[in-house]
Protein backbone atom coordinates (compact mmCIF):
# COMPACT_ATOMS: atom_id res chain seq x y z
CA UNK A 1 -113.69 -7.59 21.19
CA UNK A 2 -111.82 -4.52 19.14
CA UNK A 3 -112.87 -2.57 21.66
CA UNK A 4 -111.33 -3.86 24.76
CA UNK A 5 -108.10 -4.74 22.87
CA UNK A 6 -107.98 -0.92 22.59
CA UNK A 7 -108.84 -0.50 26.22
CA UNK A 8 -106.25 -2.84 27.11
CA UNK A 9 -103.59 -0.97 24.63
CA UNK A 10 -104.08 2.37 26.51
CA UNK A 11 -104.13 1.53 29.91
CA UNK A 12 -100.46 0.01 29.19
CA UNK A 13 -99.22 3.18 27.99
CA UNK A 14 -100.60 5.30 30.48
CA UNK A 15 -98.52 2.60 32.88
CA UNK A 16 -95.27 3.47 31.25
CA UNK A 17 -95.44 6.34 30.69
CA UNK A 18 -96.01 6.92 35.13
CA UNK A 19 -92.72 4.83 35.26
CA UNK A 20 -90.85 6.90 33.43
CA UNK A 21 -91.43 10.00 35.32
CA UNK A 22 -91.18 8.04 38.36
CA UNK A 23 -87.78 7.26 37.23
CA UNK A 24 -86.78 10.56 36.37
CA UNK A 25 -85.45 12.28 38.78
CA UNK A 26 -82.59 9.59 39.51
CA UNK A 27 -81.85 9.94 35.53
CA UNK A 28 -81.25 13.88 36.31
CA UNK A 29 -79.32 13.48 39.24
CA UNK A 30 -76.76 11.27 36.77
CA UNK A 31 -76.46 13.76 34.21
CA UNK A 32 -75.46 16.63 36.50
CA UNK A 33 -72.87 14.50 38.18
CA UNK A 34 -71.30 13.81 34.46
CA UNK A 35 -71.71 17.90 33.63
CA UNK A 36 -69.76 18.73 36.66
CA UNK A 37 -67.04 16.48 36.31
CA UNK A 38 -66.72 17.88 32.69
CA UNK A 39 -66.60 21.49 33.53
CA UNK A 40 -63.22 20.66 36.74
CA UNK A 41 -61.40 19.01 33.61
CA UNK A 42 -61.84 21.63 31.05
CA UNK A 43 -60.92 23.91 34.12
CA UNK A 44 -58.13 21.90 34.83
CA UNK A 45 -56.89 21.83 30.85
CA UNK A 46 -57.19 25.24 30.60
CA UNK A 47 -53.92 27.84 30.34
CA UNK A 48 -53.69 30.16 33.63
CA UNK A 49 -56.23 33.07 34.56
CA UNK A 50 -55.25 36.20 34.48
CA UNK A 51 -54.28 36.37 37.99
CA UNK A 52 -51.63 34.23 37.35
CA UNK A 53 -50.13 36.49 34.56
CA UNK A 54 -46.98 37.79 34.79
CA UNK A 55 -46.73 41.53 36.40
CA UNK A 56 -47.21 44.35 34.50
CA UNK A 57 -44.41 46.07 32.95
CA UNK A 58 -42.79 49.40 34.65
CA UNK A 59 -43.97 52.69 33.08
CA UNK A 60 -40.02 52.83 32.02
CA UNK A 61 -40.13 50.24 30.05
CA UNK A 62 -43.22 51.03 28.58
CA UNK A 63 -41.63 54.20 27.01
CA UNK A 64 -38.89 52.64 26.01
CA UNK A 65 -40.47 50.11 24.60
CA UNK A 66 -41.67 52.75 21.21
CA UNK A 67 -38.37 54.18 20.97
CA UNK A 68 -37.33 50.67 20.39
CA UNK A 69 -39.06 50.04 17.59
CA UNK A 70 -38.88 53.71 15.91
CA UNK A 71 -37.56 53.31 12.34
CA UNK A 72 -33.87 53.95 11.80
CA UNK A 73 -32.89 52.62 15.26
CA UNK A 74 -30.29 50.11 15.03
CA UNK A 75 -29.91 46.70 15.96
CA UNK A 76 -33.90 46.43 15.40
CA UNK A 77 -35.79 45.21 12.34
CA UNK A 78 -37.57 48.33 10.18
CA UNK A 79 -40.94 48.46 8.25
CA UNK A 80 -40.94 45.54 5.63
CA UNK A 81 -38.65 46.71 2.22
CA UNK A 82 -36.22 47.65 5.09
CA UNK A 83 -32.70 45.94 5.31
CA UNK A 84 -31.82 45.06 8.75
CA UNK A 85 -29.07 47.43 10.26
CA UNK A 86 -26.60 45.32 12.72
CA UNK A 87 -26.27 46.24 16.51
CA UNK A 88 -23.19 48.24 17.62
CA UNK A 89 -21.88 45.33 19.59
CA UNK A 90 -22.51 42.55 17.50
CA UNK A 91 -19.78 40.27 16.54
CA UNK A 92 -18.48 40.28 12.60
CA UNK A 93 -18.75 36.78 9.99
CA UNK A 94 -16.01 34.91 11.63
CA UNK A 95 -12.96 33.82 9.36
CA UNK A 96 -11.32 30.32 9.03
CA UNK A 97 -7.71 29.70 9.13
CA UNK A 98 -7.10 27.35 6.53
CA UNK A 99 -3.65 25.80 5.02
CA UNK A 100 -3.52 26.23 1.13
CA UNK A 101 -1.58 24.85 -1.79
CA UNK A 102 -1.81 25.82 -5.34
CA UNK A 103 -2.55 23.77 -8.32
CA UNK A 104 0.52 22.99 -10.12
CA UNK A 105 0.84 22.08 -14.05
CA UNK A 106 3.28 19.62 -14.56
CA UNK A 107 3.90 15.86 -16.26
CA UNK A 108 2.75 12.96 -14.33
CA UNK A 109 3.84 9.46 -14.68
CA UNK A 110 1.22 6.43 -14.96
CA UNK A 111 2.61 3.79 -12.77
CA UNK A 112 1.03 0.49 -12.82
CA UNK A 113 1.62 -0.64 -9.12
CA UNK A 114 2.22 -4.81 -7.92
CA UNK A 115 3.80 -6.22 -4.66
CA UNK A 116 6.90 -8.49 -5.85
CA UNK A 117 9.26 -10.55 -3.69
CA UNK A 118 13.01 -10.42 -3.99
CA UNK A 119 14.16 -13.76 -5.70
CA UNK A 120 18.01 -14.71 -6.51
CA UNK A 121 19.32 -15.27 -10.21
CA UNK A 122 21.34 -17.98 -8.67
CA UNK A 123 20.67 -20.28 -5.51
CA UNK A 124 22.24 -23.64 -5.78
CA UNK A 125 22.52 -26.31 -3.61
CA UNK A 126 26.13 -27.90 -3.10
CA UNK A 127 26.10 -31.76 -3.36
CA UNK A 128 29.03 -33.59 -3.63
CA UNK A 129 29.89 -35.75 -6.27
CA UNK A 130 31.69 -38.73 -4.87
CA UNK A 131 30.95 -40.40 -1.57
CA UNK A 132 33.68 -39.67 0.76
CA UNK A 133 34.29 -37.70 4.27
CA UNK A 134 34.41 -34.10 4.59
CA UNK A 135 37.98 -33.82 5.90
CA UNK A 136 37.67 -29.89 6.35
CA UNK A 137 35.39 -26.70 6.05
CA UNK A 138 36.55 -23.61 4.67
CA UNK A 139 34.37 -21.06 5.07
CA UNK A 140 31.86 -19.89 7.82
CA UNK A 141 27.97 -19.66 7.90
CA UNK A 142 26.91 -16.71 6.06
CA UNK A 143 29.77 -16.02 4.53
CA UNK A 144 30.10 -14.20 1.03
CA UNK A 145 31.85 -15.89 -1.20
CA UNK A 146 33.46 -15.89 -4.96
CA UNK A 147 32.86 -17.91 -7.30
CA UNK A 148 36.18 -20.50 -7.28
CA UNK A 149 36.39 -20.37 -3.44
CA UNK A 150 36.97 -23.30 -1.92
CA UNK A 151 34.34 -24.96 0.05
CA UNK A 152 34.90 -28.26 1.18
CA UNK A 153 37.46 -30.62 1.14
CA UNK A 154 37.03 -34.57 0.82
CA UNK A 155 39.00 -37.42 1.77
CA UNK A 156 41.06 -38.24 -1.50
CA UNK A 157 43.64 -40.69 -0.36
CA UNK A 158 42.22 -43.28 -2.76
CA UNK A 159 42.14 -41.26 -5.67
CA UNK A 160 45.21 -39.87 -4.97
CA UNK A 161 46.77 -43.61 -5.25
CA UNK A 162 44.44 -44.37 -8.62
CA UNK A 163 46.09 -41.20 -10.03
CA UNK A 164 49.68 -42.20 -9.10
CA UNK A 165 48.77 -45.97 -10.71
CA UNK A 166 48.02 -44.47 -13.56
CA UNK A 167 50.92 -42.76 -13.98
CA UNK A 168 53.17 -45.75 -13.44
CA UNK A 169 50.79 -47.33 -16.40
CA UNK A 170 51.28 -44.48 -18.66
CA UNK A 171 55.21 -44.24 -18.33
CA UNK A 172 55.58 -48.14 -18.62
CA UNK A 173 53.36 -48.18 -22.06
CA UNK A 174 55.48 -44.74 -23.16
CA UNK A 175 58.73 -46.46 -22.68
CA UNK A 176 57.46 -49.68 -24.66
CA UNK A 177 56.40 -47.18 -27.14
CA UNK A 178 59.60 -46.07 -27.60
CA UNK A 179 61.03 -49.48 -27.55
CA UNK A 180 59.01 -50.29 -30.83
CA UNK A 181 59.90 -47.14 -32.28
CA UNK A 182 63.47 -48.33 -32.19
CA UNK A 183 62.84 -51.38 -33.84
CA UNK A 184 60.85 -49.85 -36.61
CA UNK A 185 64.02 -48.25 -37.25
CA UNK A 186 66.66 -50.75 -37.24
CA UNK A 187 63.79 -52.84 -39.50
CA UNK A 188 63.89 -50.19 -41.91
CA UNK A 189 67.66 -50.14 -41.91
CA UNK A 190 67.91 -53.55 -42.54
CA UNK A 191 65.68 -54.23 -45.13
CA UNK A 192 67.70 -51.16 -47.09
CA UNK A 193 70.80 -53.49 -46.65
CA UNK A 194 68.49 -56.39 -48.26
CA UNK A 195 69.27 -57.89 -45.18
CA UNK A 196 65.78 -58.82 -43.96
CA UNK A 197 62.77 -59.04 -45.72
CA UNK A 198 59.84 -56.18 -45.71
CA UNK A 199 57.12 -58.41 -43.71
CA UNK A 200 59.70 -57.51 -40.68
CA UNK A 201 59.31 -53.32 -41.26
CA UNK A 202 55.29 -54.21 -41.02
CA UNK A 203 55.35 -56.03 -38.12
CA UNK A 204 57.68 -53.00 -36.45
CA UNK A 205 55.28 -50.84 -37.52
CA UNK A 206 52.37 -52.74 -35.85
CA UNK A 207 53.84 -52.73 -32.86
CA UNK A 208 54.34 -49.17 -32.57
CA UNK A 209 51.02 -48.32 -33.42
CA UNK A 210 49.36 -50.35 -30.52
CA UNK A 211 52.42 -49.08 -28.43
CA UNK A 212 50.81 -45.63 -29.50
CA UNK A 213 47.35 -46.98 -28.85
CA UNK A 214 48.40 -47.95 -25.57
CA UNK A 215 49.86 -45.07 -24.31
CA UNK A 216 46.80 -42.77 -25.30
CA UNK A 217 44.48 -45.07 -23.31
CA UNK A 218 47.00 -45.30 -20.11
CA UNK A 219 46.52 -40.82 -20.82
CA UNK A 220 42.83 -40.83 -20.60
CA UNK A 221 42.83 -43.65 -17.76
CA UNK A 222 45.17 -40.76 -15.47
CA UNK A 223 42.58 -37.86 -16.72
CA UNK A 224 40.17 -39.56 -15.27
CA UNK A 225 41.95 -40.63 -12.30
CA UNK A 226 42.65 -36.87 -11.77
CA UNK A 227 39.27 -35.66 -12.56
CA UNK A 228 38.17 -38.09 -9.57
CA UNK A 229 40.55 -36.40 -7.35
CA UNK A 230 39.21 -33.27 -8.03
CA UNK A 231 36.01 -34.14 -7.09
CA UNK A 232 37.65 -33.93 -3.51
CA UNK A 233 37.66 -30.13 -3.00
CA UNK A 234 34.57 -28.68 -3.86
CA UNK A 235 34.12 -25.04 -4.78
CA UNK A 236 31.65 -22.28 -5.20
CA UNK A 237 29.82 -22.53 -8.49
CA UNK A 238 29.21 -18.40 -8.17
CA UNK A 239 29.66 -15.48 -6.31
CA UNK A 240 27.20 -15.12 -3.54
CA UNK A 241 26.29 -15.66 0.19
CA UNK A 242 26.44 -19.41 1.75
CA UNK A 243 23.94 -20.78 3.88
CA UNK A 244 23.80 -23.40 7.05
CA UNK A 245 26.45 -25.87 6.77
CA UNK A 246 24.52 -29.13 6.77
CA UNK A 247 27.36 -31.23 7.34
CA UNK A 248 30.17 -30.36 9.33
CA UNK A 249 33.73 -31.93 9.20
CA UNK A 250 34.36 -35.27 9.65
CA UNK A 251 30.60 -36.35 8.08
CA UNK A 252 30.02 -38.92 5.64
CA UNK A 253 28.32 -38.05 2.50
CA UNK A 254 27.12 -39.92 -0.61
CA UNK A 255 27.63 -39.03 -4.31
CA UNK A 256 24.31 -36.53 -5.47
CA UNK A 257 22.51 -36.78 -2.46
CA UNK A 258 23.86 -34.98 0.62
CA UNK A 259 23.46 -31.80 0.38
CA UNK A 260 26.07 -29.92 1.81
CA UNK A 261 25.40 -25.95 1.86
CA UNK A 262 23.03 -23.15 -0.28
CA UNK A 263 25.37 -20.53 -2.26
CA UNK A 264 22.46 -17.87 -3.31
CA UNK A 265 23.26 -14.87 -5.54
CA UNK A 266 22.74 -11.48 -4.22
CA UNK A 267 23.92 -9.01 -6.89
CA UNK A 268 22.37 -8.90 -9.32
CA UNK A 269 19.31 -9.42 -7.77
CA UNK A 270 16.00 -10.12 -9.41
CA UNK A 271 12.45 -8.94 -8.50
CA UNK A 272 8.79 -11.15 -9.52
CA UNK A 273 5.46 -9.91 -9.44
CA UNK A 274 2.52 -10.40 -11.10
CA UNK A 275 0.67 -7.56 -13.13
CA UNK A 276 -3.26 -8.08 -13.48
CA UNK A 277 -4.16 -8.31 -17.04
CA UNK A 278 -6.72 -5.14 -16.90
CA UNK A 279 -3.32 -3.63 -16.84
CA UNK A 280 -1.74 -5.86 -19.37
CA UNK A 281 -2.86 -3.42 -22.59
CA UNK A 282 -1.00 -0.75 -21.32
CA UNK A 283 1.61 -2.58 -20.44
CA UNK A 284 2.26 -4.38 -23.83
CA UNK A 285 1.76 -0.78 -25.71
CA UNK A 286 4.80 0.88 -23.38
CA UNK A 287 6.94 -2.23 -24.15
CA UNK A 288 6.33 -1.89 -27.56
CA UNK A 289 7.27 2.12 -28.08
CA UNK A 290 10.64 3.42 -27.89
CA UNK A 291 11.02 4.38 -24.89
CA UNK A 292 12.29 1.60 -22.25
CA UNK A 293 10.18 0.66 -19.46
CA UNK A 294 10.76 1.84 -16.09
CA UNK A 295 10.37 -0.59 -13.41
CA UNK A 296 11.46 0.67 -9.83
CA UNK A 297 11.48 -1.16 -6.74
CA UNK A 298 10.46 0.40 -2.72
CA UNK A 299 11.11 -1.59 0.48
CA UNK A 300 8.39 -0.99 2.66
CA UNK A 301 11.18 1.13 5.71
CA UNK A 302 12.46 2.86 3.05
CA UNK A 303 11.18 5.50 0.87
CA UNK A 304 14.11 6.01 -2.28
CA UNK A 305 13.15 3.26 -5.01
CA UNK A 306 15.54 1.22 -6.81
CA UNK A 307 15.71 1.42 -10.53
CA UNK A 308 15.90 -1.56 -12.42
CA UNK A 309 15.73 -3.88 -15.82
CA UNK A 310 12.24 -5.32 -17.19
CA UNK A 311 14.27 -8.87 -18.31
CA UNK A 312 11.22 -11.70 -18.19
CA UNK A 313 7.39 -11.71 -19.19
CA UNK A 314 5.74 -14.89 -19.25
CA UNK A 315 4.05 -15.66 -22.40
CA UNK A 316 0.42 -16.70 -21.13
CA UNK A 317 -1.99 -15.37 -18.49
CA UNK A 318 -2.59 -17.31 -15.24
CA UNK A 319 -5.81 -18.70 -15.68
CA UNK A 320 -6.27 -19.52 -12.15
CA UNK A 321 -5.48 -15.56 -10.57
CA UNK A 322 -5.71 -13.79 -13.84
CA UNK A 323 -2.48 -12.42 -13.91
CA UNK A 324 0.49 -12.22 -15.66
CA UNK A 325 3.85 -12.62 -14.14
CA UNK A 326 7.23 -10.75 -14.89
CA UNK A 327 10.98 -10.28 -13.39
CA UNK A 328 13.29 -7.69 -12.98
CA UNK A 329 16.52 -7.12 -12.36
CA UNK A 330 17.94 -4.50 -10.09
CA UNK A 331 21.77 -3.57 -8.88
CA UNK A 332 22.37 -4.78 -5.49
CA UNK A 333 25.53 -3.24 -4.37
CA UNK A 334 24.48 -1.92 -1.21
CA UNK A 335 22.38 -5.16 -0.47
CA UNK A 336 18.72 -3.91 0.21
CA UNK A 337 17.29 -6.71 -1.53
CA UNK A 338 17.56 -10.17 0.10
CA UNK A 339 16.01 -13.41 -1.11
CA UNK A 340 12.08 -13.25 -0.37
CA UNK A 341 12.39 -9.83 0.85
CA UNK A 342 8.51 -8.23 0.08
CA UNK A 343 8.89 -4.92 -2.03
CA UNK A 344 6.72 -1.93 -3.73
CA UNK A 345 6.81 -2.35 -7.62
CA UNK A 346 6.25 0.17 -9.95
CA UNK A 347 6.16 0.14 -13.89
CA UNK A 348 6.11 2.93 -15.57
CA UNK A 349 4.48 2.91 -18.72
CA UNK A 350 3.77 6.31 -20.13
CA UNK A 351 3.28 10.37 -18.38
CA UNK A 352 0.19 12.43 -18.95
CA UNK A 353 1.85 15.79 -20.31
CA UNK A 354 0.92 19.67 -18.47
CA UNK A 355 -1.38 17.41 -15.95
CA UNK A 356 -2.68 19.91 -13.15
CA UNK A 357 -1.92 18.46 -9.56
CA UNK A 358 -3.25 19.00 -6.56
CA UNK A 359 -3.01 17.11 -3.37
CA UNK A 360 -5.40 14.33 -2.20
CA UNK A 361 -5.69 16.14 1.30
CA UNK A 362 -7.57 18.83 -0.81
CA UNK A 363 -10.49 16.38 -2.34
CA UNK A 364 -13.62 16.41 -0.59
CA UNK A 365 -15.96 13.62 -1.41
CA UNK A 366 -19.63 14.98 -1.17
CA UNK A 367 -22.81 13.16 -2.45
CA UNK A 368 -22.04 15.05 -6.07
CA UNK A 369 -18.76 14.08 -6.68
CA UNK A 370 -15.53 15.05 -5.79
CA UNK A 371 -15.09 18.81 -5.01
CA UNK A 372 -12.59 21.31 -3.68
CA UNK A 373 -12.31 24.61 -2.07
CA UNK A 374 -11.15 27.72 -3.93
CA UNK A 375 -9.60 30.78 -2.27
CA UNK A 376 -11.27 33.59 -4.23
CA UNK A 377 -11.29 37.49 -2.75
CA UNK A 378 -10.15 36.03 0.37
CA UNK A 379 -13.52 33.63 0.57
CA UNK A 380 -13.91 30.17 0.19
CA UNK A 381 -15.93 28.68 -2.97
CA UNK A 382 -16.63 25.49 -4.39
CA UNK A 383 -15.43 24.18 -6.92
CA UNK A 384 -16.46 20.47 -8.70
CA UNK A 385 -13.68 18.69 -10.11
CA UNK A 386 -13.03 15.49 -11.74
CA UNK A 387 -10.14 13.05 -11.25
CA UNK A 388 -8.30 11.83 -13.59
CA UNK A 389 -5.17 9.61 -12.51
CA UNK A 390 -4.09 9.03 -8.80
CA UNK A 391 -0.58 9.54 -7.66
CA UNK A 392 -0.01 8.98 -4.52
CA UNK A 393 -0.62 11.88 -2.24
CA UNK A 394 -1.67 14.12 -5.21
CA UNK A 395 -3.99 13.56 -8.36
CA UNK A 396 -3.88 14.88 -11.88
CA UNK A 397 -7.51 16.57 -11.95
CA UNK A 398 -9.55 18.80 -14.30
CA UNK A 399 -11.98 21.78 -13.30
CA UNK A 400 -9.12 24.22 -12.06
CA UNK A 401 -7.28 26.18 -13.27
CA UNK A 402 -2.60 26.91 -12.67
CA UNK A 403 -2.16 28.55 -9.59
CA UNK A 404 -5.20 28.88 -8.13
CA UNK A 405 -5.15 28.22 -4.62
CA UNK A 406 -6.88 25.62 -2.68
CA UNK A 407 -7.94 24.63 0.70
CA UNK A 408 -5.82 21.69 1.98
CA UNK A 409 -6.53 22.01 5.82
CA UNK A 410 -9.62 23.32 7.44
CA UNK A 411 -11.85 22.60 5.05
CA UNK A 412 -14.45 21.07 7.37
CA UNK A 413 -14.50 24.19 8.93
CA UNK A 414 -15.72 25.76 5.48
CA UNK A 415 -18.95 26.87 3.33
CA UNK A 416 -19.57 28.58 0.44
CA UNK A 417 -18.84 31.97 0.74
CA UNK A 418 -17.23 31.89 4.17
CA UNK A 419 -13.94 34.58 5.19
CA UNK A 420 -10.66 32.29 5.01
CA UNK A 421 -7.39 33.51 6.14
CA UNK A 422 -3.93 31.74 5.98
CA UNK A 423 -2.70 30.07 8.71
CA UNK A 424 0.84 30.72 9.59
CA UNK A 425 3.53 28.21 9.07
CA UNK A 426 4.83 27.37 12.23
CA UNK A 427 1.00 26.02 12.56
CA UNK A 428 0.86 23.17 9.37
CA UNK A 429 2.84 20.73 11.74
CA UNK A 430 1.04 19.66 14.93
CA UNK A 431 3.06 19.16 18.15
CA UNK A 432 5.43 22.15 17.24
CA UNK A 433 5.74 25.29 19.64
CA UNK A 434 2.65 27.16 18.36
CA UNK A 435 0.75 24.62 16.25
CA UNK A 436 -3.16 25.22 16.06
CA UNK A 437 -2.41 28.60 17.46
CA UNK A 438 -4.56 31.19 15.07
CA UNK A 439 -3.01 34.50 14.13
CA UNK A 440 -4.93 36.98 16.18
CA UNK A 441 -3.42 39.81 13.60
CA UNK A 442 -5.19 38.10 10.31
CA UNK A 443 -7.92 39.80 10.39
CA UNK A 444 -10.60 41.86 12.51
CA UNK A 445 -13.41 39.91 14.44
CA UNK A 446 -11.45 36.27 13.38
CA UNK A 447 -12.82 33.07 15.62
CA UNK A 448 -10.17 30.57 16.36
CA UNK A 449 -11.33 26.59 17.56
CA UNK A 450 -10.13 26.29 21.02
CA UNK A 451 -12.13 24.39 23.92
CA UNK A 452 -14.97 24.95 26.07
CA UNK A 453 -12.56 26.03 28.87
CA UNK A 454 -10.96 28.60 26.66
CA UNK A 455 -14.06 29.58 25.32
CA UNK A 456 -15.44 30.76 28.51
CA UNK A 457 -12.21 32.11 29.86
CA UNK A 458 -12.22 34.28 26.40
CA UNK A 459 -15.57 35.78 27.20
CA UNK A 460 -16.60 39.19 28.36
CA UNK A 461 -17.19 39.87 31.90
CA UNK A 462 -20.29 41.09 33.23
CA UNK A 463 -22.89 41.41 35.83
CA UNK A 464 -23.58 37.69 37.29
CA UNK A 465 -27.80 37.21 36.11
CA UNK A 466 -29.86 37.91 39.49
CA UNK A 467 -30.30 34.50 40.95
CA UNK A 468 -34.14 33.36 40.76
């Protein structure tokens, strides 16, 4: 039994193993197909035979090629330890024309700035105090007036007539007042003469003292009769400008209600703004010094400030925009300032003494901090600074020293250690005959910024390149 399981085992191998080699010759034939498509691609990937070289160079150039590179020949690199010498032709560091300014030392006023709005010390509104009819208009719309000018005029007939009444009154009560006088007299004479008895000088009397009585009551009936007609021409309150007339001539109006015209005052003229109360501490230590606070005022067309009055600080900060808010008053003469007119505030409050100024347009912001550009041997070097109060277009810095000059214009044109050269001063303003026009006499082998055009017009002619 063993023994033909064995038998059985090797006749099944030799079986395989004949397939195998039958089936070899179509495994060969697969593997050369794969090896020959390999070999074209790495042919194909590969960089160019030497057939496809480029020529051979001329037997001239071959000798020239050693004197080339012989030591001490310029415009070629030397054995290492060697500086490079320069080529005969090439072209020098170029040199940037740059506009300068020097750092000044001087005092600079702290000016805590605010936008304010033009308000009037006086605007009223004329109402008239008795109902009546405007009978006539004496002024016109926008009109300056004084204060006493006459505005309007009322109907006063019926005043007129209570004032005349009461005049009648009065003189009719002053001549009975005399009449009693009289009698007191003849009552005193007669009771002298024991002719009538003393109750008679009392009763005199009485009746001159409620003759007297009488006539100061008919006296203060006619003042106020008069001050009713005067109530019939109204005037201005103050000088200033009018308004619209709301009701023309011939208009009814009633007593504290119709409102006539506006009479606003424009000189003195007052100026509110608000001040944010980061800025109140310094405020509040310059009020309390010596020295008076300067407040100034700028419309926004017109560059010289007015000078003015601190008169009003309010005495609690706005809780709702933090701020705190204050009035001056300014001299209006010329009339700059009008009612609600926006304007540029300024309060001084104290000056940073020997403060070294430079202009903004000199400040470069890098990545460091602010930095400048120093003119030193005629080459440009940077210099950090650090600001320390704004003004305007210049700043009151530290990290330079008086006089030293700096690089206001061209600077982005600049790096450390580059050739600067001043540009002339027909060139600082643009649009001018010769702006951005560099000076070819500043100095030997200087570049100047022009265009592409220019550029190629500038360049050295030469043989056109041998087309390919």
């Amino acid at each position: 039994m063993l023994a033909a399981t064995v038998r059985r085992a090797l006749i099944f191998q030799n079986m395989n193993h004949m397939n195998f080699v039958a089936r070899w010759p179509a495994h060969g034939a697969g593997i050369t197909v794969w090896l020959a498509s390999l070999t074209w691609g790495l042919l194909a990937c590969s960089p160019k035979t030497s057939s496809e070289s480029p020529p051979a160079a001329s037997p001239a150039a071959t000798a020239a090629a050693p004197a080339a590179n012989a030591p001490g020949t310029p415009g070629t690199p030397n054995t290492p330890g060697t500086p490079a010498t320069p080529a005969p032709g090439a072209a020098p560091a170029p040199v940037v024309s740059v506009v300068t300014a020097k750092v000044e030392k001087r005092d600079v006023p702290v000016v805590l700035k605010a936008v304010g709005s033009a308000v009037s010390l006086a605007s009223v509104d004329i109402r008239p105090q008795v109902t009546s009819a405007i009978t006539q208009v004496h002024f016109k719309e926008g009109q300056f007036v004084n204060k006493g000018d006459l505005l309007f005029t009322l109907d006063t007939r019926t005043d007129e007539t209570n004032v005349a009444k009461a005049k009648a009154q009065l003189a009719k009560d002053q001549a009975a007042l005399a009449d009693a006088k009289r009698q007191l007299t003849r009552s005193r004479e007669l009771v002298a003469q024991n002719f009538v008895s003393g109750a008679a000088v009392d009763t005199a009397q009485t009746l001159v003292d409620s003759s007297a009585a009488v006539v100061a009551a008919d006296a203060a009936a006619l003042q106020a009769a008069q001050v009713a007609l005067s109530f019939g021409k109204i005037t201005s309150p103050h000088a200033g400008r009018t308004g619209v007339i709301n009701t023309p001539a011939g208009s009814i109006v009633q007593a504290n209600v119709t409102v006539l015209v506006n009479v606003v005052q424009v000189n003195p003229m007052a100026v509110s703004f608000n001040l944010p109360q980061r800025d109140l501490a310094d405020f509040l230590a310059a009020a309390t010094s010596t020295d008076q606070v300067k407040v100034t005022a700028t419309l926004p067309e017109d560059k010289k400030p007015l000078i003015g009055k601190l008169q009003f600080v309010d005495n609690a900060v706005d809780p709702a925009s933090g701020t705190v808010k204050l009035k001056a008053v300014f001299n209006n003469k010329e009339n700059k300032l009008w009612p609600g007119l926006f304007v540029n505030v300024g309060l001084t409050t104290k000056k940073i003494e020997d403060a070294l100024v430079i202009p903004q347009a000199a400040i470069i912001q890098s990545v460091r901090g602010p930095i400048v550009y120093v003119v030193e041997d005629g080459k440009a070097v940077v210099r950090p600074i650090k600001m320390v109060y704004p003004a305007g277009p210049e700043a009151a810095v530290t990290g330079v020293q008086e006089n030293e000059v700096l690089v206001v214009d061209g600077k982005q044109n600049l790096r450390p250690g580059v050739k600067v050269v001043e540009r002339p001063k027909d060139n600082k303003e643009p649009g001018k005959e010769g702006a951005g026009k560099p000076d070819a006499a500043a100095a030997p082998g200087a570049i100047a910024a022009t265009s592409p055009a220019a550029a190629n017009t500038a360049a050295p002619a030469g043989p056109a390149p041998a087309a390919k």
